[in-house]
C-alpha atoms as a PDB file:
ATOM      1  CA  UNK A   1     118.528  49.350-142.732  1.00  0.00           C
ATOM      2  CA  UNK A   2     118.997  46.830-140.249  1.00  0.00           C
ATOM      3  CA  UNK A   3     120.524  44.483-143.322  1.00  0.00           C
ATOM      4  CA  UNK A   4     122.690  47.036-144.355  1.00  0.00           C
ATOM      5  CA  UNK A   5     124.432  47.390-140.799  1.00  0.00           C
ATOM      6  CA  UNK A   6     124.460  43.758-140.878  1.00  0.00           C
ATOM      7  CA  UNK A   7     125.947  43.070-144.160  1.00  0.00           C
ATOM      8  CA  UNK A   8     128.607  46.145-143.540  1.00  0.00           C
ATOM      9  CA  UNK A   9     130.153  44.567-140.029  1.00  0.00           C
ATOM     10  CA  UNK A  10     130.486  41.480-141.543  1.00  0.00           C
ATOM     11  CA  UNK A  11     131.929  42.909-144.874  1.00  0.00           C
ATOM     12  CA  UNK A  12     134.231  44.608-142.375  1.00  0.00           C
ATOM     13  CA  UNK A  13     135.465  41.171-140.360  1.00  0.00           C
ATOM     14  CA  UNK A  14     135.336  39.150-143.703  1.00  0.00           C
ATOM     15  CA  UNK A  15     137.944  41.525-144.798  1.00  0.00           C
ATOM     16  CA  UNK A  16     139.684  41.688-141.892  1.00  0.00           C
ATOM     17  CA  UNK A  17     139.434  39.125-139.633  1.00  0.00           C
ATOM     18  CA  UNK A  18     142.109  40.928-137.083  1.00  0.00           C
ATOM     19  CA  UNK A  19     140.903  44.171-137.410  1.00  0.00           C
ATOM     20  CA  UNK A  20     139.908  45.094-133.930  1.00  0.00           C
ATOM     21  CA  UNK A  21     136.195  45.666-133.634  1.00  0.00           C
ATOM     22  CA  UNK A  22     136.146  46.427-129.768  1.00  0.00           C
ATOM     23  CA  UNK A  23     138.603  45.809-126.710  1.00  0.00           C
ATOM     24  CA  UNK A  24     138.723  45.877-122.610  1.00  0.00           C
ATOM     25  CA  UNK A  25     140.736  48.499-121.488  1.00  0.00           C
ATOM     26  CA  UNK A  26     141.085  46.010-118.431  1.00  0.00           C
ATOM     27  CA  UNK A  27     141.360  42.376-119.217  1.00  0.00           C
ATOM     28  CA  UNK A  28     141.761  41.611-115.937  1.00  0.00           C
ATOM     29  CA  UNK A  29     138.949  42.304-113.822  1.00  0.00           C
ATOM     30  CA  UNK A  30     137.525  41.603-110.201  1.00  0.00           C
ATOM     31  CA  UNK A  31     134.765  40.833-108.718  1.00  0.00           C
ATOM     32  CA  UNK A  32     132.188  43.382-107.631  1.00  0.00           C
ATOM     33  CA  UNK A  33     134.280  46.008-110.359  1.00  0.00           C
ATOM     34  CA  UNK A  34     133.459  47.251-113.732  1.00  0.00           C
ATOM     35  CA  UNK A  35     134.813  46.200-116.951  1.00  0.00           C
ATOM     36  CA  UNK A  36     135.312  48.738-119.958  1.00  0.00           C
ATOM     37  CA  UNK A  37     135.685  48.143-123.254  1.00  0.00           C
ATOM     38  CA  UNK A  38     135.513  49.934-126.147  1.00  0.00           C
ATOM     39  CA  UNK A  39     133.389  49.427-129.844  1.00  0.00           C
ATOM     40  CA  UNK A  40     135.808  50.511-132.571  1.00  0.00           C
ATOM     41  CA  UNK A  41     133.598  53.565-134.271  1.00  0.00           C
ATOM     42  CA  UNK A  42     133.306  51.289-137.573  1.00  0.00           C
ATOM     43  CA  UNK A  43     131.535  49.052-135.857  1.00  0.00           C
ATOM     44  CA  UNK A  44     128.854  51.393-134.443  1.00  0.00           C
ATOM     45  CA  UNK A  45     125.690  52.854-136.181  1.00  0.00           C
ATOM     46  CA  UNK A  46     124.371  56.087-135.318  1.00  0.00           C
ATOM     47  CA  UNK A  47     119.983  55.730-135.725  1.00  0.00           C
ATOM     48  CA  UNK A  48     120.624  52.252-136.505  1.00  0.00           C
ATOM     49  CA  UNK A  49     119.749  49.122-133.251  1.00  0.00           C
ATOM     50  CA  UNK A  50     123.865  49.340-133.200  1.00  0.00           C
ATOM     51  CA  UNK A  51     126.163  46.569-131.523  1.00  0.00           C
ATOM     52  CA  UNK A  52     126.523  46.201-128.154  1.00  0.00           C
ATOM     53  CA  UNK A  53     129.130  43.667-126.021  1.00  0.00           C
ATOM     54  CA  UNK A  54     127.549  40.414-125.470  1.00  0.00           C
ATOM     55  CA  UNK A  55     129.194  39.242-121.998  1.00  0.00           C
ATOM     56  CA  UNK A  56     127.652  36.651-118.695  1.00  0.00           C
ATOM     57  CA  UNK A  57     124.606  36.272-120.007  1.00  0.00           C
ATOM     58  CA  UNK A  58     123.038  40.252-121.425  1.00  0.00           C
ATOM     59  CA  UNK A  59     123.907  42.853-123.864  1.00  0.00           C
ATOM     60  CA  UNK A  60     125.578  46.039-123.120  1.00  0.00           C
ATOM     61  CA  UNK A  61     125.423  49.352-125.181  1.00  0.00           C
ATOM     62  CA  UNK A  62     128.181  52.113-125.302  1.00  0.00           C
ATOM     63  CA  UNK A  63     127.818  55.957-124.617  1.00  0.00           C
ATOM     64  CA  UNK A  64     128.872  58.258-127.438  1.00  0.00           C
ATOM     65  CA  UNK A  65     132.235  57.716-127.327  1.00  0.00           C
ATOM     66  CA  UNK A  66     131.896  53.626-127.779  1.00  0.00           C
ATOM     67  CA  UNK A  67     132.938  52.976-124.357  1.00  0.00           C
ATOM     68  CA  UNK A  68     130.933  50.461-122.759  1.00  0.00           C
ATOM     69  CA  UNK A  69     130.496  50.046-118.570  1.00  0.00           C
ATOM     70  CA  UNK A  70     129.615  46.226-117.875  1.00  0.00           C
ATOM     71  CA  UNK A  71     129.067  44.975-114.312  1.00  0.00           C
ATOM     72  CA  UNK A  72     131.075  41.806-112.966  1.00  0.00           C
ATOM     73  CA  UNK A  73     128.939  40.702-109.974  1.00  0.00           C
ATOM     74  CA  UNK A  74     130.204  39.151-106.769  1.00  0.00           C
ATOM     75  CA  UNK A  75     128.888  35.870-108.229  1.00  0.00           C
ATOM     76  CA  UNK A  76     130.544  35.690-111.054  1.00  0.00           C
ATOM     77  CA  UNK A  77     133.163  33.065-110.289  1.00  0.00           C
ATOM     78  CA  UNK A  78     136.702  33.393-111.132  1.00  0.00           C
ATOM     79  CA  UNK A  79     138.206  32.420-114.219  1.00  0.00           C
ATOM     80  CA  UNK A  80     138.453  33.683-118.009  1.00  0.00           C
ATOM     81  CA  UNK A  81     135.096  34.471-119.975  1.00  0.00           C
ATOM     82  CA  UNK A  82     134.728  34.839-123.775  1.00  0.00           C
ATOM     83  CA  UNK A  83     132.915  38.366-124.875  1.00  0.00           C
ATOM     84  CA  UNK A  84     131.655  38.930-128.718  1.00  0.00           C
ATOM     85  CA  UNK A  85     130.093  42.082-130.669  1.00  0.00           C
ATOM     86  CA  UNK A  86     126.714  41.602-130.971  1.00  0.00           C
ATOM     87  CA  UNK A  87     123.351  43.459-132.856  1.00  0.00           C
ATOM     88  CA  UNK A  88     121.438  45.376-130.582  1.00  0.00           C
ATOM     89  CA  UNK A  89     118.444  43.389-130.010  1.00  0.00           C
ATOM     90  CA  UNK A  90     118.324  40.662-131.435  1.00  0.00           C
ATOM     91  CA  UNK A  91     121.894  39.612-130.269  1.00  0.00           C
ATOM     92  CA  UNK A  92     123.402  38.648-133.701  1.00  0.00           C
ATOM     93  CA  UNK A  93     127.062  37.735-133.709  1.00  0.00           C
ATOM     94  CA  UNK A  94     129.056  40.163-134.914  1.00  0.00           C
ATOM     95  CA  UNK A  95     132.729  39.629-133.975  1.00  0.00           C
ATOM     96  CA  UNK A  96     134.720  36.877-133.055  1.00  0.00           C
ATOM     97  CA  UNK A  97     135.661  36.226-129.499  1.00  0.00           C
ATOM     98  CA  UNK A  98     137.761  38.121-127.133  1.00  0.00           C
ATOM     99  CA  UNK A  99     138.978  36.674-123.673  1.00  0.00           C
ATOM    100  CA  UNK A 100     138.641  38.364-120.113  1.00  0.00           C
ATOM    101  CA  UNK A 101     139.437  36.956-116.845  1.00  0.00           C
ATOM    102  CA  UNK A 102     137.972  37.655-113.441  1.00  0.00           C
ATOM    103  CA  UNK A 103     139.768  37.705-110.798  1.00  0.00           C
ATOM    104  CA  UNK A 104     138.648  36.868-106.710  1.00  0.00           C
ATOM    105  CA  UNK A 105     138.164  39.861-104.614  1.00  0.00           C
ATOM    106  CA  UNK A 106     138.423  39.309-101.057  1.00  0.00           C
ATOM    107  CA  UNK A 107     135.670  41.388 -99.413  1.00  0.00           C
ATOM    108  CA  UNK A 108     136.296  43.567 -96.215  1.00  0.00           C
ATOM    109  CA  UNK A 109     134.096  41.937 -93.603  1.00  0.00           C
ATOM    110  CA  UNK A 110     131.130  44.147 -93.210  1.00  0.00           C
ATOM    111  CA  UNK A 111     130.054  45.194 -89.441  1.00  0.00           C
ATOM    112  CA  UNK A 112     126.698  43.974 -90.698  1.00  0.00           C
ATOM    113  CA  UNK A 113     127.644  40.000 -90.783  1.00  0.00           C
ATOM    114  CA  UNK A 114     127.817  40.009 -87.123  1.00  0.00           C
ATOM    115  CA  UNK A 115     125.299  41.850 -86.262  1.00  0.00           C
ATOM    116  CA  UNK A 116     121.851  40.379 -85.474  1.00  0.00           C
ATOM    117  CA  UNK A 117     119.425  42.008 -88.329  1.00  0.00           C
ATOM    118  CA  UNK A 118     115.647  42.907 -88.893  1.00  0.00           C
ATOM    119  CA  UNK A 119     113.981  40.049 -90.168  1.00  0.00           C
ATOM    120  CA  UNK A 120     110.722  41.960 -91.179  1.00  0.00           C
ATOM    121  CA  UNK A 121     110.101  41.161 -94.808  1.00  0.00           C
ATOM    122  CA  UNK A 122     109.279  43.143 -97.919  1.00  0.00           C
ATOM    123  CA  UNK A 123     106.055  43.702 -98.688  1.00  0.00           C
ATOM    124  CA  UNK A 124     104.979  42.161-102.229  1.00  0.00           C
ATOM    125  CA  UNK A 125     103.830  45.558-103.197  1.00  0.00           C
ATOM    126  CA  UNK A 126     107.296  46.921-102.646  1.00  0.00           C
ATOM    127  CA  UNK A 127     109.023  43.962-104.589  1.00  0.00           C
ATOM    128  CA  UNK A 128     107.094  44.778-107.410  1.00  0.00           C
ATOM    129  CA  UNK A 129     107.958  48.723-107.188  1.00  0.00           C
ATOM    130  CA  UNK A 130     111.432  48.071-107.067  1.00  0.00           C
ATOM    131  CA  UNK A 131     111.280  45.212-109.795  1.00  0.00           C
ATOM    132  CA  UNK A 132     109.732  47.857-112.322  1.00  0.00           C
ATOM    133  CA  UNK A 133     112.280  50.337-111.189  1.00  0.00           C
ATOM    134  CA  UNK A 134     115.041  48.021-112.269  1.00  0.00           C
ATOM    135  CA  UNK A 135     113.213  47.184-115.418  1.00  0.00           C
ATOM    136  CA  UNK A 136     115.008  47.943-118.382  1.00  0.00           C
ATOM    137  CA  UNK A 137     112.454  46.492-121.169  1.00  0.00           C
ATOM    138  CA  UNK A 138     110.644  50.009-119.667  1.00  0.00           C
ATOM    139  CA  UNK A 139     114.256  52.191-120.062  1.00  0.00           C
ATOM    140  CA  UNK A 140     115.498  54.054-123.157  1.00  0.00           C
ATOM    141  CA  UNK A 141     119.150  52.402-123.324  1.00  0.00           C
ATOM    142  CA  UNK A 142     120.562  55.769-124.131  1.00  0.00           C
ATOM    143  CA  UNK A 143     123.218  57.483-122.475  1.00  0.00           C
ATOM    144  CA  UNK A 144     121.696  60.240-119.925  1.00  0.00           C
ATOM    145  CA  UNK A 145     124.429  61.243-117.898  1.00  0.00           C
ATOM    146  CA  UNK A 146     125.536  63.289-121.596  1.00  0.00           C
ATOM    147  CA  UNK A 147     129.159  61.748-120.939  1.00  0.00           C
ATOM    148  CA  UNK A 148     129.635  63.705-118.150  1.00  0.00           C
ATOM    149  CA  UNK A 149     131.963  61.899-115.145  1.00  0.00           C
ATOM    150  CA  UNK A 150     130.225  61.213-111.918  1.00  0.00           C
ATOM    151  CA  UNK A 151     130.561  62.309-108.556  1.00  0.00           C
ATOM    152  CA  UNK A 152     129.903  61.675-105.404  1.00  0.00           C
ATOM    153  CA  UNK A 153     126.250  61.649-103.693  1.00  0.00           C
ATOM    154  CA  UNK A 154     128.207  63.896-100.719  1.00  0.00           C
ATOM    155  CA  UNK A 155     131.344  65.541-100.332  1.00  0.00           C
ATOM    156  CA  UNK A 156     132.144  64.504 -96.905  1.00  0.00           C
ATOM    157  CA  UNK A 157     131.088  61.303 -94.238  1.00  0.00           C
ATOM    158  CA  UNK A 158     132.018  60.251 -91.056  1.00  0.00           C
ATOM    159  CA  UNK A 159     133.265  57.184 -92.186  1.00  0.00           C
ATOM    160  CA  UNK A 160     132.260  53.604 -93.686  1.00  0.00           C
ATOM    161  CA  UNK A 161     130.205  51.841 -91.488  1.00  0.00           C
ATOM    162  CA  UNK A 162     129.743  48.510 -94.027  1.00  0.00           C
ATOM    163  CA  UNK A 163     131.705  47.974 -97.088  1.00  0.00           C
ATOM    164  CA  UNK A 164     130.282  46.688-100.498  1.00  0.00           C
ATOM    165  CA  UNK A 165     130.423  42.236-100.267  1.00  0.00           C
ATOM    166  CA  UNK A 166     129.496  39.560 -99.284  1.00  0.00           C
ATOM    167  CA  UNK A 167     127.882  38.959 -95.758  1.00  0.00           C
ATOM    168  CA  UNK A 168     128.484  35.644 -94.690  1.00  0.00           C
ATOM    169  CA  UNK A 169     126.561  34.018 -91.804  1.00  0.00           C
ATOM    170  CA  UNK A 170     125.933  30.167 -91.106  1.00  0.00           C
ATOM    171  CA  UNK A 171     128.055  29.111 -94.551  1.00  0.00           C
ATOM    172  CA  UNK A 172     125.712  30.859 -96.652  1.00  0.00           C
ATOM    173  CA  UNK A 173     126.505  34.544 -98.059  1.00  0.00           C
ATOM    174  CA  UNK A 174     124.508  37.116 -99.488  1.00  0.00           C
ATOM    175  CA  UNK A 175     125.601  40.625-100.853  1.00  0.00           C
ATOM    176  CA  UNK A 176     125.851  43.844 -99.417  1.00  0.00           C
ATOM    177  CA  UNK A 177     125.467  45.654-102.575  1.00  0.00           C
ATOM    178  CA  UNK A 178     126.322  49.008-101.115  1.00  0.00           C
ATOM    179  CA  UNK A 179     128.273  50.935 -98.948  1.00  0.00           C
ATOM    180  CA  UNK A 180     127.073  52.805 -96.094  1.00  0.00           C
ATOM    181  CA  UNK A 181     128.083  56.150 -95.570  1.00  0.00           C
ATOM    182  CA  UNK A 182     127.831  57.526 -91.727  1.00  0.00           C
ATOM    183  CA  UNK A 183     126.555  61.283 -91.366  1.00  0.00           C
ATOM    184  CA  UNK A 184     124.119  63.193 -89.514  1.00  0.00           C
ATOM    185  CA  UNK A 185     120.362  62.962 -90.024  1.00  0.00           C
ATOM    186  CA  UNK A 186     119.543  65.168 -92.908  1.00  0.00           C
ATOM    187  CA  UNK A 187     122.600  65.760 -94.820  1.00  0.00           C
ATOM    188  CA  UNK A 188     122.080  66.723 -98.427  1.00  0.00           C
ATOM    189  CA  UNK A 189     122.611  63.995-101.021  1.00  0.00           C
ATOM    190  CA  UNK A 190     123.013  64.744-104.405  1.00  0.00           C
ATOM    191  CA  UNK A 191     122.591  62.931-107.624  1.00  0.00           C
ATOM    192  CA  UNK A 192     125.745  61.310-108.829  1.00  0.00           C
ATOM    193  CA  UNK A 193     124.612  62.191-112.642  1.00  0.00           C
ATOM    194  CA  UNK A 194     122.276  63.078-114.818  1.00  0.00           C
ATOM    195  CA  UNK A 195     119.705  60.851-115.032  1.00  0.00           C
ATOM    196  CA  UNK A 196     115.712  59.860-114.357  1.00  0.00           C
ATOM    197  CA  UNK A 197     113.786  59.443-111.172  1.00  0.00           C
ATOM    198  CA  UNK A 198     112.181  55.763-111.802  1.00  0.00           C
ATOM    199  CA  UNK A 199     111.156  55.035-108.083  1.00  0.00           C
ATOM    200  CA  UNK A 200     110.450  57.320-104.762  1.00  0.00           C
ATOM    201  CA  UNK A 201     110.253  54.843-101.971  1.00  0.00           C
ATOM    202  CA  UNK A 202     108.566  56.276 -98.828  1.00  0.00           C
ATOM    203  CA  UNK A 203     108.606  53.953 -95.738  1.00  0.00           C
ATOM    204  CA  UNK A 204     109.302  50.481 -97.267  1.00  0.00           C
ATOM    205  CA  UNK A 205     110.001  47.958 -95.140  1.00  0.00           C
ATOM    206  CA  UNK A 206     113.807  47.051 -95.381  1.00  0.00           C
ATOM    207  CA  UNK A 207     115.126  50.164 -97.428  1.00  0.00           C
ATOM    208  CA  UNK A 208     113.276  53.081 -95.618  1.00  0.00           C
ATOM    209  CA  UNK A 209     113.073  56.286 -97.724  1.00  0.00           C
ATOM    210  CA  UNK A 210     114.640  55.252-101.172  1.00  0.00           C
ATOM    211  CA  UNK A 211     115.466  56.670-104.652  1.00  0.00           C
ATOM    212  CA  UNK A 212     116.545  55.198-107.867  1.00  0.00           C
ATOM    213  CA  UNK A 213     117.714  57.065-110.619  1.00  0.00           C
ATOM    214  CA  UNK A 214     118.155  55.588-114.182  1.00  0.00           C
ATOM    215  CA  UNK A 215     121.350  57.111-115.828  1.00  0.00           C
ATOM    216  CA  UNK A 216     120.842  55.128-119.231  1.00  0.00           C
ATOM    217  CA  UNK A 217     122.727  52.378-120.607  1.00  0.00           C
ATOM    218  CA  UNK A 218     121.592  50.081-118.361  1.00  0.00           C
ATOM    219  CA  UNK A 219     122.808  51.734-114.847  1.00  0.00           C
ATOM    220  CA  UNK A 220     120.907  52.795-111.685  1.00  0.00           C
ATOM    221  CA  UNK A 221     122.172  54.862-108.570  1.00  0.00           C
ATOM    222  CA  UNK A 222     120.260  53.939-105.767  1.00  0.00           C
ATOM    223  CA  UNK A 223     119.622  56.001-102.422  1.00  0.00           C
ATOM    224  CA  UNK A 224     118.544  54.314 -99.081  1.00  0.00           C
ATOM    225  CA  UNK A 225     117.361  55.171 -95.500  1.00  0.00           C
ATOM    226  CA  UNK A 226     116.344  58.876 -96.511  1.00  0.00           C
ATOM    227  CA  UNK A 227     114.771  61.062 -94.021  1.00  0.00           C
ATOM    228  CA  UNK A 228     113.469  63.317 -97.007  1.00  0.00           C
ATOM    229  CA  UNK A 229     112.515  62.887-100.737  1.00  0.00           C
ATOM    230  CA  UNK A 230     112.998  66.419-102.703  1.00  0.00           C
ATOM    231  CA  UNK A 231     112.261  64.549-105.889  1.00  0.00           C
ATOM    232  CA  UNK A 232     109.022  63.348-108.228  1.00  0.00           C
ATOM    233  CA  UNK A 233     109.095  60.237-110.515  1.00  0.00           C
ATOM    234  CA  UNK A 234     109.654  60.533-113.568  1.00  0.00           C
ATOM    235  CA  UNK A 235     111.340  63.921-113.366  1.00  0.00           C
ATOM    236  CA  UNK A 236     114.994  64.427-114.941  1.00  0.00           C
ATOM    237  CA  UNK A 237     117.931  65.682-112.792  1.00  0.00           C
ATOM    238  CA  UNK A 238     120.901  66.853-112.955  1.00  0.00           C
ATOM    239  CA  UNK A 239     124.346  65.975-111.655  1.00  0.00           C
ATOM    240  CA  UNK A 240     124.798  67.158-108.230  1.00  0.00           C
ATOM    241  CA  UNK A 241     121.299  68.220-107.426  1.00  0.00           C
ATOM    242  CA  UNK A 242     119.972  67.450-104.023  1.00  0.00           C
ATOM    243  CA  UNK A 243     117.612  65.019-104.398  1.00  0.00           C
ATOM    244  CA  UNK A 244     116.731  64.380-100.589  1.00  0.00           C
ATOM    245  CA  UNK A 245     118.320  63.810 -97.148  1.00  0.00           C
ATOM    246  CA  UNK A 246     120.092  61.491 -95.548  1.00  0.00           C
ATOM    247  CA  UNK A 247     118.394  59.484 -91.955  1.00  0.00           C
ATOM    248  CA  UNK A 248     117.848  56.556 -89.994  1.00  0.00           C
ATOM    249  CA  UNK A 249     114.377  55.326 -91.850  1.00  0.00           C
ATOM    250  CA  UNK A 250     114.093  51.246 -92.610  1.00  0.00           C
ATOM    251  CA  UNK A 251     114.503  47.738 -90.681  1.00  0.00           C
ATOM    252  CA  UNK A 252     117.542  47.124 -88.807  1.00  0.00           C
ATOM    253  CA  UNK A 253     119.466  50.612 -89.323  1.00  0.00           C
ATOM    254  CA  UNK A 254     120.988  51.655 -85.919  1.00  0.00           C
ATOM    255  CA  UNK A 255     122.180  55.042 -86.591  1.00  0.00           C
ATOM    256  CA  UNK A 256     122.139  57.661 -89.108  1.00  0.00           C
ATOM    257  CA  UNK A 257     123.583  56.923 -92.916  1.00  0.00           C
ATOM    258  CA  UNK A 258     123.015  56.770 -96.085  1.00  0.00           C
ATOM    259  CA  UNK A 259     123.368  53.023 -98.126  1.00  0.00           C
ATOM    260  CA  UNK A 260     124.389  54.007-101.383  1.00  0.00           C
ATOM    261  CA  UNK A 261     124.359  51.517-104.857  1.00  0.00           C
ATOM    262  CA  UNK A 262     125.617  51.215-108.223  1.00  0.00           C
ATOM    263  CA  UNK A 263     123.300  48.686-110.220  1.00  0.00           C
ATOM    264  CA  UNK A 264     124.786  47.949-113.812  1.00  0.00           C
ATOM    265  CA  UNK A 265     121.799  45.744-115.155  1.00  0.00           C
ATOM    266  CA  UNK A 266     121.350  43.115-113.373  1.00  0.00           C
ATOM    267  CA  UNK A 267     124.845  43.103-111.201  1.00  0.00           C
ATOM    268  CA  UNK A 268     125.464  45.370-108.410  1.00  0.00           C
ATOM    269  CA  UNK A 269     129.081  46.686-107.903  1.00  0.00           C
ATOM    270  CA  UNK A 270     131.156  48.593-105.750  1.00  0.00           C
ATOM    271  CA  UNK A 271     129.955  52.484-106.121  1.00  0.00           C
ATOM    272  CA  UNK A 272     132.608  53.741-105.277  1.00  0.00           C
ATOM    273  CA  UNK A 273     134.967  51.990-107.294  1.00  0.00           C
ATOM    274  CA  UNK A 274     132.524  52.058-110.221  1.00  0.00           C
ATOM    275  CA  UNK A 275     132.988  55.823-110.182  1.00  0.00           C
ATOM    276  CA  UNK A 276     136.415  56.214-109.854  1.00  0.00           C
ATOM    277  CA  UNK A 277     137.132  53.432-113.013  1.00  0.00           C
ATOM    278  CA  UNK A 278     134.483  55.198-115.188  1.00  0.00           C
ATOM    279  CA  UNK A 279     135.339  58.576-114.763  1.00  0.00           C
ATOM    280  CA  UNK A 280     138.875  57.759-116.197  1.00  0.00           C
ATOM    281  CA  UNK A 281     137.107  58.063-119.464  1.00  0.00           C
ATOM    282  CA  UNK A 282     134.487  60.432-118.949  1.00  0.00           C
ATOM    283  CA  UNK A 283     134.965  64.309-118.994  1.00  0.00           C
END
């Protein structure tokens, strides 16, 4: 089967060199956002590995409808990439090139790069626990979420207390790959989609009370500073349901809210961005 797929995509581009196999809705793109593109339904293969957009380095599958959410991290530097159709898997060329270009954000400075933070480290037990969450040789790369559009983990805040970035102290930066959301101790937080429980954190050193959910196709949601956990691992939940409450738990937090994360892969991006781009083309 697998030759078959193979020998049809390339029977397709030998024929057609120009015909369009996939596309970026945004060529353009900056850092920290999301960049969609879109597999051209002749070039997918329902039961079969499939293609997938080979771009910085990993492979990224589409939902039903061939659109395909890919994570530019703050690292990537600015400048124009090239991005091919490749098999599933194995990451056999299947297209020719196609051009994007990143652009340079420039980051609202976060309260949190002048303030003086907890230096207690992370336990090598809880390194590993959030590794395997984040694991995707151990994640079905199917879509979860059903296609449905995302929302919100809560429908109101207080306010922003950091914004998603870089942190820069002593000419060094590291990300804040979050926002944090101020509200009272125990407000309800919901799950932004569909998706599976992969980690329960309870008490870790830096994040507190923490949840990640897998959503499929290679994205995570990710919870932090909980003063409750109303979920189980590996359990399946639906968009919207509670899945704890928000606190004050974990090193260095000095007053109630919840740090909320998008993790596409390997690249965290700007949740709140990443929800309002991908729900453009999600019912």
């Amino acid at each position: 089967m697998k030759i078959v797929f193979l020998f049809l995509c390339f029977l397709l581009w030998g024929n057609n060199v120009q015909a369009q196999s996939f596309y970026a809705y945004n060529q353009k793109v900056e850092q920290g956002s999301i960049l969609i593109m879109n597999i051209d339904p002749r070039w997918r293969a329902p039961g079969l590995p499939g293609s997938a957009i080979f771009i910085f380095g990993n492979q990224h599958l589409p939902n039903s409808n061939g659109d395909v959410f890919i994570g530019v991290s703050v690292y990537i530097k600015p400048g124009k990439y090239k991005t091919h159709l490749v098999e599933y898997g194995r990451g056999v060329r299947l297209s020719l090139d196609y051009e994007i270009e990143v652009l340079k954000t420039n980051f609202l400075k976060t309260r949190t790069a002048g303030a003086v933070r907890s230096n207690r480290p992370r336990t090598g037990k809880e390194s590993l626990a959030i590794n395997k969450a984040f694991d995707l040789t151990n994640r079905s790369g199917d879509d979860l979420t059903a296609g449905l559009a995302y929302v919100e983990p809560i429908s109101t805040h207080q306010g922003v207390i950091d914004y998603f970035g870089l942190i820069y102290r002593n000419d060094s930066a590291r990300i804040h790959g979050g926002v944090d959301l101020k509200m009272p101790v125990g407000t309800a937080i919901g799950a932004i989609n569909q998706g599976l429980v992969v980690l329960t954190a309870k008490n870790f050193s830096k994040e507190g009370n923490m949840i990640i959910l897998y959503h499929g196709l290679g994205i995570f949601s990710v919870y932090m500073h909980l003063s409750r956990i109303d979920v189980s691992e590996n359990s399946i939940v639906g968009r919207g349901d509670i899945v704890g409450l928000s606190g004050d738990t974990g090193a260095g937090v000095r007053e109630p809210h919840l740090h909320f994360s998008i993790k596409i892969i390997k690249s965290y991006v700007d949740p709140l961005v990443f929800i309002d781009k991908a729900n453009q083309h999600l019912k």
